[in-house]
Protein backbone atom coordinates (compact mmCIF):
# COMPACT_ATOMS: atom_id res chain seq x y z
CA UNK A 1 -5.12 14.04 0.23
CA UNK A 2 -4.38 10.40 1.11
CA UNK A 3 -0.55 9.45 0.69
CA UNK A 4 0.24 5.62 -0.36
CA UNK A 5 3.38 4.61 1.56
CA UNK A 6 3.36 1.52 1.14
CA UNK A 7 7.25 1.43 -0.37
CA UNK A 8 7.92 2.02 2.96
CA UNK A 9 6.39 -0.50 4.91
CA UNK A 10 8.04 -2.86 2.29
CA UNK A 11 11.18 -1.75 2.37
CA UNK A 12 10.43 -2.40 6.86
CA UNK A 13 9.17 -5.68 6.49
CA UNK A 14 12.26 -6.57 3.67
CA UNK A 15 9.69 -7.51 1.20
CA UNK A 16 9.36 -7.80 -2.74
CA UNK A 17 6.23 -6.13 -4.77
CA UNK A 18 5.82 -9.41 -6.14
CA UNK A 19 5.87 -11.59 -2.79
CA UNK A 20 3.24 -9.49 -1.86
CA UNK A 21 1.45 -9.32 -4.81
CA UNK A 22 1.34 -13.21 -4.17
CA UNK A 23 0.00 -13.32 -0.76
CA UNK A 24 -2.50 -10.75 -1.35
CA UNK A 25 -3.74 -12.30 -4.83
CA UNK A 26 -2.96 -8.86 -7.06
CA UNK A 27 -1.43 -8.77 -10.13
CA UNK A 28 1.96 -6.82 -9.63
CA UNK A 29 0.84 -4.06 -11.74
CA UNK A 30 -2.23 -3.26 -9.66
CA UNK A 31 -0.12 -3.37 -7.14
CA UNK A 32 2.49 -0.95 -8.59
CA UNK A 33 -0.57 1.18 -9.40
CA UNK A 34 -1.25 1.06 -6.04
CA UNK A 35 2.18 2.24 -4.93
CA UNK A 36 2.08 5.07 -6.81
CA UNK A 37 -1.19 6.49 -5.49
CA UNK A 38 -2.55 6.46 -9.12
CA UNK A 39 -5.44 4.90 -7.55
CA UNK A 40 -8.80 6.01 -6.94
CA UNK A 41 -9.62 3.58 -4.29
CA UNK A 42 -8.85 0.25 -2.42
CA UNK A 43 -11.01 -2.47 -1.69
CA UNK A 44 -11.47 -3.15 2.33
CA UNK A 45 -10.89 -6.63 1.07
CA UNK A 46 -7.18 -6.00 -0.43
CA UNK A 47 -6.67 -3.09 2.43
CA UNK A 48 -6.93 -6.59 4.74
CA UNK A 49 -5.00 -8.58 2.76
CA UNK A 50 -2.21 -6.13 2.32
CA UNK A 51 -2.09 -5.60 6.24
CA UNK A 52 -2.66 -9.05 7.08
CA UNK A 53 0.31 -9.84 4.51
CA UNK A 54 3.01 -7.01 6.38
CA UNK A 55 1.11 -7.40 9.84
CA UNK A 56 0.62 -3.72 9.91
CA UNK A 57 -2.42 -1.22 10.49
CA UNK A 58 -3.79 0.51 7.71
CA UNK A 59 -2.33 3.49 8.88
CA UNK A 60 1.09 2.29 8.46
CA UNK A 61 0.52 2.81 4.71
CA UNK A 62 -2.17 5.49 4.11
CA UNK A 63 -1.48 8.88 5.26
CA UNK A 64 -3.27 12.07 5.18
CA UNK A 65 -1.82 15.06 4.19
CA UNK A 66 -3.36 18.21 3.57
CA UNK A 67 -3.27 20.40 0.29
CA UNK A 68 -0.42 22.50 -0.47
CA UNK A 69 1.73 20.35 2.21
CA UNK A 70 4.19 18.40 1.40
CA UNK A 71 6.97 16.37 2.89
């Protein structure tokens, strides 16, 4: 399963849910949606604007984590 962590790379980079929100041109609630992982998907398009925005990989916020793991 993929693992949203982008709280964390906020929380890094000292930066609000609605600053980014701003740069990235996302409503805060699709970007608390987002947070969550109550998302199905993520356009490459926001995925880019999101790193762009906390100069990070993709990576940095989606993780993989098998089944019946947790952390």
């Amino acid at each position: 399963m993929i693992v949203v962590t982008l709280d964390v790379m906020l929380a890094t980079r000292k930066m609000r849910s609605k600053e980014l929100a701003e740069r990235v041109g996302i409503t805060e609630a699709n970007l608390s949606l987002l947070k969550s992982g109550k998302v199905k998907g993520v356009r490459f398009e926001t995925l880019d604007a999101i790193c762009a925005a906390l100069d990070c990989q993709p990576g940095d916020i989606l993780e993989y984590r098998a089944k019946g793991r947790s952390r």
